[in-house]
PDB file of N, CA and C in Angstrom:
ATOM      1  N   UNK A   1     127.386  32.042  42.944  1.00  0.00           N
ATOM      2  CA  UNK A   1     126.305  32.244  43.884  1.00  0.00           C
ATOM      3  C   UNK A   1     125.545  30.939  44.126  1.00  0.00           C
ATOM      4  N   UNK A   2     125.593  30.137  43.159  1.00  0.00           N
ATOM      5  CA  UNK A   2     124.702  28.716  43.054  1.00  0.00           C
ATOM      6  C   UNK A   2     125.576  28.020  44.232  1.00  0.00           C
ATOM      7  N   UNK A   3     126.794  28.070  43.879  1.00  0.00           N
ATOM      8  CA  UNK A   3     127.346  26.997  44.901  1.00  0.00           C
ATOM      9  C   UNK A   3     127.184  27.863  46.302  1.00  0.00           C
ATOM     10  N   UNK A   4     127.365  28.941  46.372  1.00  0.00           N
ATOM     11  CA  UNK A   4     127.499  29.194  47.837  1.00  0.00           C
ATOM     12  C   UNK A   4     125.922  29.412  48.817  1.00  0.00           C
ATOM     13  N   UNK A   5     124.652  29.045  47.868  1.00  0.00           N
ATOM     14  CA  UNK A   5     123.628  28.633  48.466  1.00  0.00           C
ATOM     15  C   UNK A   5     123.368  27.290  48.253  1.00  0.00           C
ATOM     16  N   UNK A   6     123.627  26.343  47.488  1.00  0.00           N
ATOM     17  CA  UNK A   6     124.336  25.387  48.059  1.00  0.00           C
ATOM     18  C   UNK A   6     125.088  24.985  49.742  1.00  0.00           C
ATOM     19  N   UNK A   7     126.272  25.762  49.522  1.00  0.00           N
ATOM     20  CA  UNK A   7     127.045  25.214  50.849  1.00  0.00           C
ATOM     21  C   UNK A   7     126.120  25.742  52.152  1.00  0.00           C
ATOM     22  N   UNK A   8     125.171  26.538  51.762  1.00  0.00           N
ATOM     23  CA  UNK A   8     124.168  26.768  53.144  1.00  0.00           C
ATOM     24  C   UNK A   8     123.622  25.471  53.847  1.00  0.00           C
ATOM     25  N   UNK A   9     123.666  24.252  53.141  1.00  0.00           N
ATOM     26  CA  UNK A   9     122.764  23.191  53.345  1.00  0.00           C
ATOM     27  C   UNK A   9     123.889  21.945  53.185  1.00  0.00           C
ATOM     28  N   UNK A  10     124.622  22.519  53.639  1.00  0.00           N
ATOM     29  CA  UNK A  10     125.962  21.586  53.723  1.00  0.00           C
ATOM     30  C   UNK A  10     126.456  21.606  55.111  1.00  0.00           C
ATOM     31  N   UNK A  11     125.743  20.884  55.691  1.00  0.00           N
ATOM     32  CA  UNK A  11     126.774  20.922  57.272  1.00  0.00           C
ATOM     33  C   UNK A  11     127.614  19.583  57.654  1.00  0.00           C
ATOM     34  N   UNK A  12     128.710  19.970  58.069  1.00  0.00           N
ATOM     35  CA  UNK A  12     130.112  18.915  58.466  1.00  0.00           C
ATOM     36  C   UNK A  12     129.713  18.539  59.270  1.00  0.00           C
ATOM     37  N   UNK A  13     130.347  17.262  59.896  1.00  0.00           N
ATOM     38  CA  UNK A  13     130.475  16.777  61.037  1.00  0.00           C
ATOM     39  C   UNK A  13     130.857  17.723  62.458  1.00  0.00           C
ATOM     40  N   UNK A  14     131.597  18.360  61.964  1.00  0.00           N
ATOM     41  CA  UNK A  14     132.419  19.519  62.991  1.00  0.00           C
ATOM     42  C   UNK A  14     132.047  20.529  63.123  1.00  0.00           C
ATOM     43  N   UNK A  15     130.965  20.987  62.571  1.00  0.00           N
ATOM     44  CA  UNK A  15     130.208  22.136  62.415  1.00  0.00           C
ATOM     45  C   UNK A  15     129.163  22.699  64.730  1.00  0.00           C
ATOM     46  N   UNK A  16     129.358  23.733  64.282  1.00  0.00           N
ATOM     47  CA  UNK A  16     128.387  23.321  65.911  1.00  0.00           C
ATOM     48  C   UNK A  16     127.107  23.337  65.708  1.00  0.00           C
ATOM     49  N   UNK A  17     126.583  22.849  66.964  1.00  0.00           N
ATOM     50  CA  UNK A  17     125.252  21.833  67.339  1.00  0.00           C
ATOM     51  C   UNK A  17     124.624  22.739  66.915  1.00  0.00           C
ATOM     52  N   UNK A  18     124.087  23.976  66.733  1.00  0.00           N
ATOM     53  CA  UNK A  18     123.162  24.955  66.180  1.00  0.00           C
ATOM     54  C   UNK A  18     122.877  24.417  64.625  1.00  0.00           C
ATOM     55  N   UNK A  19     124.048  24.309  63.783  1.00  0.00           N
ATOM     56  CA  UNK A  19     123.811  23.783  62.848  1.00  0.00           C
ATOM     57  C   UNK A  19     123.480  22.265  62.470  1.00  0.00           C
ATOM     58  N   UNK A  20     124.286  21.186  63.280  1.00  0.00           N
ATOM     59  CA  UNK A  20     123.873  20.385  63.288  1.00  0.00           C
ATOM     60  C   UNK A  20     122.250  20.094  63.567  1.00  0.00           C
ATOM     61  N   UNK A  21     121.048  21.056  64.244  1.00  0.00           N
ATOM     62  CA  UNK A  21     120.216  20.664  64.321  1.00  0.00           C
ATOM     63  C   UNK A  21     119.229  20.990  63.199  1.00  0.00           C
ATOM     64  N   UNK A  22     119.754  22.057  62.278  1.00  0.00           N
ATOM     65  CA  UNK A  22     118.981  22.123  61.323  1.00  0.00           C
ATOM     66  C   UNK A  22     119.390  21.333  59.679  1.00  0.00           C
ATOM     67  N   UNK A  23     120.352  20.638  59.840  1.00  0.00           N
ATOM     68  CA  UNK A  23     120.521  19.411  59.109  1.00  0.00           C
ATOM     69  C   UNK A  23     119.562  19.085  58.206  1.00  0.00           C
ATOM     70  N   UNK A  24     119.395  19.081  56.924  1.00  0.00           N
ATOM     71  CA  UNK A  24     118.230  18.605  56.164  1.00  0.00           C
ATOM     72  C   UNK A  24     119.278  17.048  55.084  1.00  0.00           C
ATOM     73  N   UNK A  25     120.358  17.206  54.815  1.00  0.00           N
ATOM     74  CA  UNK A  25     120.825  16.368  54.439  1.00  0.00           C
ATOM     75  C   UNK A  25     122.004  15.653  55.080  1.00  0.00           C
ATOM     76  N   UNK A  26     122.764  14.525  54.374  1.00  0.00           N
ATOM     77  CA  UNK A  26     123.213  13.496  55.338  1.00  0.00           C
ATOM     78  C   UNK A  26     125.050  14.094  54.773  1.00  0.00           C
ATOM     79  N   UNK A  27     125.489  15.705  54.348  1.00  0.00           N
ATOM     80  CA  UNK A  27     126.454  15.797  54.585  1.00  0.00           C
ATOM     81  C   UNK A  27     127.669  15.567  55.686  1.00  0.00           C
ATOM     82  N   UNK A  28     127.093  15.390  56.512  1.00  0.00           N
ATOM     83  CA  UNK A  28     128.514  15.330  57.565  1.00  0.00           C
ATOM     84  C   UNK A  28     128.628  13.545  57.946  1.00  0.00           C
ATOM     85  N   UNK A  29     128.086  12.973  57.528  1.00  0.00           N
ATOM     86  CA  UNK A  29     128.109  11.184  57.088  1.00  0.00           C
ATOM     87  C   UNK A  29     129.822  11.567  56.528  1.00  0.00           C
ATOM     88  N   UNK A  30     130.294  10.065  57.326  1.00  0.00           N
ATOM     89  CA  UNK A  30     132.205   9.606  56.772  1.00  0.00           C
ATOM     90  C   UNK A  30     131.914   9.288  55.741  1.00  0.00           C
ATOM     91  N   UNK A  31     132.937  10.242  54.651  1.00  0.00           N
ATOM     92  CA  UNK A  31     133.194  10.086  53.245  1.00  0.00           C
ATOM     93  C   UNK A  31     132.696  10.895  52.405  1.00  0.00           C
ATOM     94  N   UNK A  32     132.046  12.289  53.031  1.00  0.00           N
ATOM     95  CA  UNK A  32     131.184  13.025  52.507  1.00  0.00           C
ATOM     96  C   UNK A  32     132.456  14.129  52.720  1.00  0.00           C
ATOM     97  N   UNK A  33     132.595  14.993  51.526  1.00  0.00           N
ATOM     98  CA  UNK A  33     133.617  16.142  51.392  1.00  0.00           C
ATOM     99  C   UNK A  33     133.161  17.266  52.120  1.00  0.00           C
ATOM    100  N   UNK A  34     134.215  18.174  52.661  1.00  0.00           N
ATOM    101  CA  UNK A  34     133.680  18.925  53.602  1.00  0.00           C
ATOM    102  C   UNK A  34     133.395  20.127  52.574  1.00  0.00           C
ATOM    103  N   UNK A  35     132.809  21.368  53.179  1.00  0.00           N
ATOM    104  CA  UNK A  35     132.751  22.498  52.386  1.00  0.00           C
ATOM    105  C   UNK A  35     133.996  22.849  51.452  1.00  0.00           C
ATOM    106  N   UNK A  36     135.300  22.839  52.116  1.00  0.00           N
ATOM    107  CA  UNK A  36     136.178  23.101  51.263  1.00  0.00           C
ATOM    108  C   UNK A  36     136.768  22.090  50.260  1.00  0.00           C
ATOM    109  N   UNK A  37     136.373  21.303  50.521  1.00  0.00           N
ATOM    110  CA  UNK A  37     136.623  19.814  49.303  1.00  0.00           C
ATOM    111  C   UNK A  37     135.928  20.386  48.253  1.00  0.00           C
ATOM    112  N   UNK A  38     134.313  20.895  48.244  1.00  0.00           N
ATOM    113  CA  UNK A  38     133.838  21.087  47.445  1.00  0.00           C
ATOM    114  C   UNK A  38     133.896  22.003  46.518  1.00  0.00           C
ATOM    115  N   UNK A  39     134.219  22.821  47.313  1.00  0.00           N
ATOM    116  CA  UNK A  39     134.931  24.097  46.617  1.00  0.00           C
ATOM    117  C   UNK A  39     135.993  24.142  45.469  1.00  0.00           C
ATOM    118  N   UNK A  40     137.153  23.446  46.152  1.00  0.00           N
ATOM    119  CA  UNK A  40     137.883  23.138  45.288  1.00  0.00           C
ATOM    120  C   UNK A  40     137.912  22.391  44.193  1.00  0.00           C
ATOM    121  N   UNK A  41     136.787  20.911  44.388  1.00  0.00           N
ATOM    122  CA  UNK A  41     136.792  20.491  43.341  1.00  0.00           C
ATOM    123  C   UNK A  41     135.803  20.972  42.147  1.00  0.00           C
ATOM    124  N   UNK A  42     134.661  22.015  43.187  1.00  0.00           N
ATOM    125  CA  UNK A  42     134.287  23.064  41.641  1.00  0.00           C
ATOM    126  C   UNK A  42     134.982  23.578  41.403  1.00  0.00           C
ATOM    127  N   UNK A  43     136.070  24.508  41.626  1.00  0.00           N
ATOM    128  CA  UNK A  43     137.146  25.121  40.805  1.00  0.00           C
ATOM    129  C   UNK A  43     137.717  24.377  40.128  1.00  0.00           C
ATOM    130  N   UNK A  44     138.187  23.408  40.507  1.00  0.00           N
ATOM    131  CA  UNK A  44     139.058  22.679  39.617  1.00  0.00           C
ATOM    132  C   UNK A  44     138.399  22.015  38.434  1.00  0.00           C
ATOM    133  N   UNK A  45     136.543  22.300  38.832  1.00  0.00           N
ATOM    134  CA  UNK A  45     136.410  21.874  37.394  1.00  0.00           C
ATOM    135  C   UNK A  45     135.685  23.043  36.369  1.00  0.00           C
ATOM    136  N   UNK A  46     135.582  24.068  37.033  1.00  0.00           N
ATOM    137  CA  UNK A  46     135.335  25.171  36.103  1.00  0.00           C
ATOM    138  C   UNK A  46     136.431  25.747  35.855  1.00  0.00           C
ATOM    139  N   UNK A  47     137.351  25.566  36.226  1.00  0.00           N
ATOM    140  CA  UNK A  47     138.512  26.707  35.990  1.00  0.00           C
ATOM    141  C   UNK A  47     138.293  27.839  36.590  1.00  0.00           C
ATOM    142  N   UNK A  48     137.424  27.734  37.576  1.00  0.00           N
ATOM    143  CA  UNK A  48     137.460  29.040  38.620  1.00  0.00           C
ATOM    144  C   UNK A  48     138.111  29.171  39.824  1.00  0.00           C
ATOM    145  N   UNK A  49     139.038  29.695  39.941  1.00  0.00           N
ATOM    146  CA  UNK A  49     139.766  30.376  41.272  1.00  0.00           C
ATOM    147  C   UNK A  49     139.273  31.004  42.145  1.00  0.00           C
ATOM    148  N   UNK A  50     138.753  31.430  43.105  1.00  0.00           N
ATOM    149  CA  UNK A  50     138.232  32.787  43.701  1.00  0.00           C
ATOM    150  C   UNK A  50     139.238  33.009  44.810  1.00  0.00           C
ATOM    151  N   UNK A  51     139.710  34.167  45.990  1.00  0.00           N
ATOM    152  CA  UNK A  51     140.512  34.168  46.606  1.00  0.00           C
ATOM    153  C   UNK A  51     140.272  33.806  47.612  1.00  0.00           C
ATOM    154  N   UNK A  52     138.792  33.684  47.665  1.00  0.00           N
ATOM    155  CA  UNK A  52     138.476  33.198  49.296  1.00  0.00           C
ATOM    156  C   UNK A  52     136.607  33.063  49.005  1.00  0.00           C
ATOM    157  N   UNK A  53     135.812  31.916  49.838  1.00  0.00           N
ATOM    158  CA  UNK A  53     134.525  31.616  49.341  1.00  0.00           C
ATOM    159  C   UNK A  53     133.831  32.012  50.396  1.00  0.00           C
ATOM    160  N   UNK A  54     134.398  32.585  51.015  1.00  0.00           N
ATOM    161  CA  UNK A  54     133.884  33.180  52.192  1.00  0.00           C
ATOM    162  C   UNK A  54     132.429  33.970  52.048  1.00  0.00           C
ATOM    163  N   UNK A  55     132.508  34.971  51.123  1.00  0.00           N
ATOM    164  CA  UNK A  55     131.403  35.888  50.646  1.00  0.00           C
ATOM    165  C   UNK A  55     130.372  34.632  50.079  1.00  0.00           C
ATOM    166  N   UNK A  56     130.771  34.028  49.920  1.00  0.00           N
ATOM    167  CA  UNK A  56     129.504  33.205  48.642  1.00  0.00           C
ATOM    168  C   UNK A  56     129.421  32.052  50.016  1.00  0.00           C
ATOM    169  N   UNK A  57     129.705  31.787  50.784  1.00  0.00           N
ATOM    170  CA  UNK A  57     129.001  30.871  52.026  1.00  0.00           C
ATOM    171  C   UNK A  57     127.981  31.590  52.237  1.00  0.00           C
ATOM    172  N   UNK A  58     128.590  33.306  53.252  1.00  0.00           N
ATOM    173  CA  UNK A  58     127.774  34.132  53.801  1.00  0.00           C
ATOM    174  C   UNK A  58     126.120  34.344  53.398  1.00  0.00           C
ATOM    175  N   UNK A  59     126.620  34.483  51.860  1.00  0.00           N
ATOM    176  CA  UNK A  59     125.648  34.726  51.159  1.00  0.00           C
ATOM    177  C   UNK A  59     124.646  33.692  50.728  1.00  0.00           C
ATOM    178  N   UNK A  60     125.030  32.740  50.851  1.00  0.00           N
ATOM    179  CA  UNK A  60     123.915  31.491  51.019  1.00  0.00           C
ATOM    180  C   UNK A  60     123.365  30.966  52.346  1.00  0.00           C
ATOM    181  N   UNK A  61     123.975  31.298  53.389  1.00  0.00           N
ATOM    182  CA  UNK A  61     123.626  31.490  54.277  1.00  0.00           C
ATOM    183  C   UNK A  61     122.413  32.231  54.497  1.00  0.00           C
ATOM    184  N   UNK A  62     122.555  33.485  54.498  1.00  0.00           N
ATOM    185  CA  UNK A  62     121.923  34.351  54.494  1.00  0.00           C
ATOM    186  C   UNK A  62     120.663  34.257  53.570  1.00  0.00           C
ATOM    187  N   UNK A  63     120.919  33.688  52.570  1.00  0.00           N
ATOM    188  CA  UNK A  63     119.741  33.628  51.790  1.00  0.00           C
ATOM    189  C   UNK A  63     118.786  32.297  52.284  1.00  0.00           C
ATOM    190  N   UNK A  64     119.226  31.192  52.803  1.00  0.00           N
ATOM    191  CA  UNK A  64     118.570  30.294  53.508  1.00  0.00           C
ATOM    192  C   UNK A  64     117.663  31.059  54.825  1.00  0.00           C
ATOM    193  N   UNK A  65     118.091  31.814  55.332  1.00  0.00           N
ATOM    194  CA  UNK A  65     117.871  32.034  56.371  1.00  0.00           C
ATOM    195  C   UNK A  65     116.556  33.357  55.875  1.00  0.00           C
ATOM    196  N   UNK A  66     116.739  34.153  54.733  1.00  0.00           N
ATOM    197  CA  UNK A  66     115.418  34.864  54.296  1.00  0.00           C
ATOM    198  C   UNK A  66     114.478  33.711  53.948  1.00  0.00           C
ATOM    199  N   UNK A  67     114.997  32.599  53.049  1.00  0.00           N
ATOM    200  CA  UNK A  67     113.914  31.387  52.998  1.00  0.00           C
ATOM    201  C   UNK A  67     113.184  31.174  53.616  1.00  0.00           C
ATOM    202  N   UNK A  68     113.870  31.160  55.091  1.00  0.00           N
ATOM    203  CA  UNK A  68     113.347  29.559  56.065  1.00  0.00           C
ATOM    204  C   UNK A  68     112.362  30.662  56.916  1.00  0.00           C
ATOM    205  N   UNK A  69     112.567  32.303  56.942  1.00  0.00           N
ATOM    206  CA  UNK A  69     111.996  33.395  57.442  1.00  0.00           C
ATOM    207  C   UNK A  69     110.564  33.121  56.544  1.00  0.00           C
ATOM    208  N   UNK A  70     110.927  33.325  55.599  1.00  0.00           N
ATOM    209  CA  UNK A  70     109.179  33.327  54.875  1.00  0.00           C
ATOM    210  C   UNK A  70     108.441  32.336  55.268  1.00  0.00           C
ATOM    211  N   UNK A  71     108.708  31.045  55.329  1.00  0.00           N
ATOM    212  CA  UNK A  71     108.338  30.012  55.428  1.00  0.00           C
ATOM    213  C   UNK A  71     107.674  30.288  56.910  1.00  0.00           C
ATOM    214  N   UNK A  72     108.370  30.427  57.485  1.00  0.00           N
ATOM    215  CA  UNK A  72     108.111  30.124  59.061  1.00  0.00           C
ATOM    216  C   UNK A  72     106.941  31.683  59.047  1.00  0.00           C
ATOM    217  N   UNK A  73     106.771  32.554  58.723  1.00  0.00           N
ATOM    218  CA  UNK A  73     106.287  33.740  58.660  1.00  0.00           C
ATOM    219  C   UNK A  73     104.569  33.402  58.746  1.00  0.00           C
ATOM    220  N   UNK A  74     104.798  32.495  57.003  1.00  0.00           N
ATOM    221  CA  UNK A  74     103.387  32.064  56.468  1.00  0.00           C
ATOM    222  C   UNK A  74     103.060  30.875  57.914  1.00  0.00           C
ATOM    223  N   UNK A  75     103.648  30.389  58.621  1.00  0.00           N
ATOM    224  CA  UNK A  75     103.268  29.194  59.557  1.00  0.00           C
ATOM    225  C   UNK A  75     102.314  30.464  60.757  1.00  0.00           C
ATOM    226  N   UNK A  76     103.466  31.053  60.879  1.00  0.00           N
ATOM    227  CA  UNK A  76     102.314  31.554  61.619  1.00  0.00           C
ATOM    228  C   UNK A  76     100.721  32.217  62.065  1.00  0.00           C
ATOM    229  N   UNK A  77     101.476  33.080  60.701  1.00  0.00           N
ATOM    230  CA  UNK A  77     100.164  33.764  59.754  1.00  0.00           C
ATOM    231  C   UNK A  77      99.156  32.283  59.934  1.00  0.00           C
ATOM    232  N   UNK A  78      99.646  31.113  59.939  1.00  0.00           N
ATOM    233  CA  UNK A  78      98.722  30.240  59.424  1.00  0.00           C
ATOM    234  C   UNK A  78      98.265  29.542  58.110  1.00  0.00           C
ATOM    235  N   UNK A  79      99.048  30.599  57.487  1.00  0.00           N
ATOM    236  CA  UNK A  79      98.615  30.062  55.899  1.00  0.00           C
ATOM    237  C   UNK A  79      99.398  29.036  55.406  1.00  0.00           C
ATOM    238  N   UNK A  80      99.892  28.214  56.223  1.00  0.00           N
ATOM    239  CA  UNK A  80     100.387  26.595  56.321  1.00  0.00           C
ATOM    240  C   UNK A  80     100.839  26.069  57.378  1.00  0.00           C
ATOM    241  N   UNK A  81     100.542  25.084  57.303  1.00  0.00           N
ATOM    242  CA  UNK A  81      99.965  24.255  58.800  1.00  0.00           C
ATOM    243  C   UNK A  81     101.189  23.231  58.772  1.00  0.00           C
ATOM    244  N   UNK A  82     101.490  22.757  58.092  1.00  0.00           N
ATOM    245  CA  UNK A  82     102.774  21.758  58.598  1.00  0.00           C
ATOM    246  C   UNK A  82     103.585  22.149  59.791  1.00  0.00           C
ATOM    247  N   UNK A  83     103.726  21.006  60.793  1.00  0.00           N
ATOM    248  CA  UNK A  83     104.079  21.748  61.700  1.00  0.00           C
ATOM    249  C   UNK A  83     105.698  21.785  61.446  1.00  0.00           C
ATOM    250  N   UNK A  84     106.677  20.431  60.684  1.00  0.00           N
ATOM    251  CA  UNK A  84     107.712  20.580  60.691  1.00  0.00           C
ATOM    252  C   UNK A  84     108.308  22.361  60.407  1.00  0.00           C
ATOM    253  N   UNK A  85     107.484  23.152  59.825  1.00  0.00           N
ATOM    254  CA  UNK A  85     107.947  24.918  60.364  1.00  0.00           C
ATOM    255  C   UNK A  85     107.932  25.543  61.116  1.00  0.00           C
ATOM    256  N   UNK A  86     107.136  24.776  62.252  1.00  0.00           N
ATOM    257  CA  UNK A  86     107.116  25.475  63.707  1.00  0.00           C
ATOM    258  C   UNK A  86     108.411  26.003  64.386  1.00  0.00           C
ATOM    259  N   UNK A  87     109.581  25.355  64.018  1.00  0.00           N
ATOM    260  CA  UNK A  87     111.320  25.506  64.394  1.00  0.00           C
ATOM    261  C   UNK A  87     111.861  26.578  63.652  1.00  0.00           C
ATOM    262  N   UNK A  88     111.420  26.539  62.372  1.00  0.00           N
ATOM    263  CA  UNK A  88     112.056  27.917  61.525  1.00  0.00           C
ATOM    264  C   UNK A  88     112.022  29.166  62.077  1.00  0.00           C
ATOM    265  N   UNK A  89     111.543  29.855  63.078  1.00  0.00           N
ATOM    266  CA  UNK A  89     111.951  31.094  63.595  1.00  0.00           C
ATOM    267  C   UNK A  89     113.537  30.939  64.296  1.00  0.00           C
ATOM    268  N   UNK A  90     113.834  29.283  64.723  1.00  0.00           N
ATOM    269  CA  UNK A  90     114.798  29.346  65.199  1.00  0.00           C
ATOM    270  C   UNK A  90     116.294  29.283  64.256  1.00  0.00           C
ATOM    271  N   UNK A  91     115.386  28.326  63.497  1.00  0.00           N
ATOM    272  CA  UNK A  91     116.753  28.093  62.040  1.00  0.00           C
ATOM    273  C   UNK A  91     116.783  29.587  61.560  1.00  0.00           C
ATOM    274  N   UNK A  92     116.129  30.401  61.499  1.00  0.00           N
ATOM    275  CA  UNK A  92     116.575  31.870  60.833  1.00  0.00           C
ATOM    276  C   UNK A  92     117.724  32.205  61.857  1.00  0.00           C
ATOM    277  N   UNK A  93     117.318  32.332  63.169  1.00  0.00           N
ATOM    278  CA  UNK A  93     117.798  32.777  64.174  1.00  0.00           C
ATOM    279  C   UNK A  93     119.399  31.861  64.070  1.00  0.00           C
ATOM    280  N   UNK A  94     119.536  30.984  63.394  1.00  0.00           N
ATOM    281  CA  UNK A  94     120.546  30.281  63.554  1.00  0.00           C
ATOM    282  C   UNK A  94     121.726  30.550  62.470  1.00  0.00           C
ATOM    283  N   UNK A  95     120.803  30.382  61.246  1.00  0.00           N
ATOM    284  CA  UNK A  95     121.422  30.651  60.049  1.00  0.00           C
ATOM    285  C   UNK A  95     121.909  32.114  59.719  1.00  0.00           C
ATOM    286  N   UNK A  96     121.037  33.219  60.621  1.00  0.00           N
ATOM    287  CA  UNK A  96     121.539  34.351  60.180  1.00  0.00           C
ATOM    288  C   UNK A  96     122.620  34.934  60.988  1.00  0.00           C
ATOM    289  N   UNK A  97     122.577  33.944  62.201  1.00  0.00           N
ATOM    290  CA  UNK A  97     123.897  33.897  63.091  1.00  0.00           C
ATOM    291  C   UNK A  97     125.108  33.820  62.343  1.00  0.00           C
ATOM    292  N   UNK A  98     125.191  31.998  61.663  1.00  0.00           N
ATOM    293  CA  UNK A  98     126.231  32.004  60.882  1.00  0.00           C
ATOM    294  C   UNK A  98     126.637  33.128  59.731  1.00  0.00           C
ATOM    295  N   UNK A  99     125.682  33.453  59.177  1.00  0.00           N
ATOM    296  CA  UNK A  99     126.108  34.190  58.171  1.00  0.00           C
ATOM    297  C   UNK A  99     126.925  35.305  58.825  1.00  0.00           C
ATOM    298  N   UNK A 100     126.566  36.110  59.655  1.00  0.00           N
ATOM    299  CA  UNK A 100     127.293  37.087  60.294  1.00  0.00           C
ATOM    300  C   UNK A 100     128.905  36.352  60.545  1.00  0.00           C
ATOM    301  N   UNK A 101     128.725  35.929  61.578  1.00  0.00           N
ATOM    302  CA  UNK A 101     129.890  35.437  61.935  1.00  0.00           C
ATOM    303  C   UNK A 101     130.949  34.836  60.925  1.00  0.00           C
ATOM    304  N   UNK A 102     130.445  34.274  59.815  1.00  0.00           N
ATOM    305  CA  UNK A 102     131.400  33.992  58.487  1.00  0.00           C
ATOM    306  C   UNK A 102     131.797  35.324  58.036  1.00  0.00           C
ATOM    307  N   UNK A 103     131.036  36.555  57.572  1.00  0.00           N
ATOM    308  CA  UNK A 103     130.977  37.881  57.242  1.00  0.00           C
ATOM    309  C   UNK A 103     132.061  38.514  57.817  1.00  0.00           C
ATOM    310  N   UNK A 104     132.395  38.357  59.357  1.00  0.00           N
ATOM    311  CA  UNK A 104     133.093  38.897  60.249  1.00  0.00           C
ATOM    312  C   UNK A 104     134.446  38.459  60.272  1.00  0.00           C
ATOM    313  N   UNK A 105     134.413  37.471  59.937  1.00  0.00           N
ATOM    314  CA  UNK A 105     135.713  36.660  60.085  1.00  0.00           C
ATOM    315  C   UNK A 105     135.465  35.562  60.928  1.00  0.00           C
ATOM    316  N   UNK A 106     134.708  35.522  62.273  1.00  0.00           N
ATOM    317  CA  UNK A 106     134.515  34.844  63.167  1.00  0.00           C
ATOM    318  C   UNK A 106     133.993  33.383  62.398  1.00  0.00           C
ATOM    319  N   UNK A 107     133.415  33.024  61.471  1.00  0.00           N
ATOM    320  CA  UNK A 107     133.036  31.800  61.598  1.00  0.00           C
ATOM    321  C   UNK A 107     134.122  31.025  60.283  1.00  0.00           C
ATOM    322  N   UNK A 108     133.220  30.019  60.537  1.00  0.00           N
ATOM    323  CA  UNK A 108     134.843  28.911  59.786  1.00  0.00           C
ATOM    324  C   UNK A 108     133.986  28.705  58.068  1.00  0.00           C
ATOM    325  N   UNK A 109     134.736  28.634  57.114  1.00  0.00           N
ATOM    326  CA  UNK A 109     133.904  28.218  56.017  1.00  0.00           C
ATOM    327  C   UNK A 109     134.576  26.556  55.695  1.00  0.00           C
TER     328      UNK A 109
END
């Protein structure tokens, strides 16, 4: 579960522009492993297999996206003023997109 909220905050180069705009780190920079690099090389160093990481993206997904909901919730409420949260109604709106669409089959992990 750690890694697959993790890979919520992992976006590729190839990823689409929805995600690319909520970008908080410099994953999709040349030389940076993609989601499934990472994957594998945590398995390969826990000795964990799984058949597919699909569920544990979704699910970090999804859990970013209850995050970035609270956050943006309290902005409005007011009970924090930074404005860099003013966008988080949209990053929910974005992130809980992906999660579906990974869920479905439709999106790429």
């Amino acid at each position: 579960m750690d890694l697959g909220a993790s890979l919520a905050y992992w976006v590729q180069a190839d990823d689409p522009e929805p995600l690319q705009q909520i970008r908080m780190l410099p994953t999709q920079l040349p030389g940076m492993m993609r989601r499934v690099e990472l994957v594998e090389y945590y398995c390969e160093r826990t000795g964990l297999a799984p058949a597919s990481f699909d569920f544990y993206y979704a699910y970090g997904l999804f859990r970013l996206a209850v995050i970035v909901q609270q956050i943006y919730y309290r902005f409005v409420l007011g009970q924090t003023r930074n404005p860099r949260f003013a966008p988080f109604g949209q990053f929910c709106t974005v992130l809980s997109g992906a999660a579906a669409a990974v869920a479905e089959g439709k999106g790429r992990f």
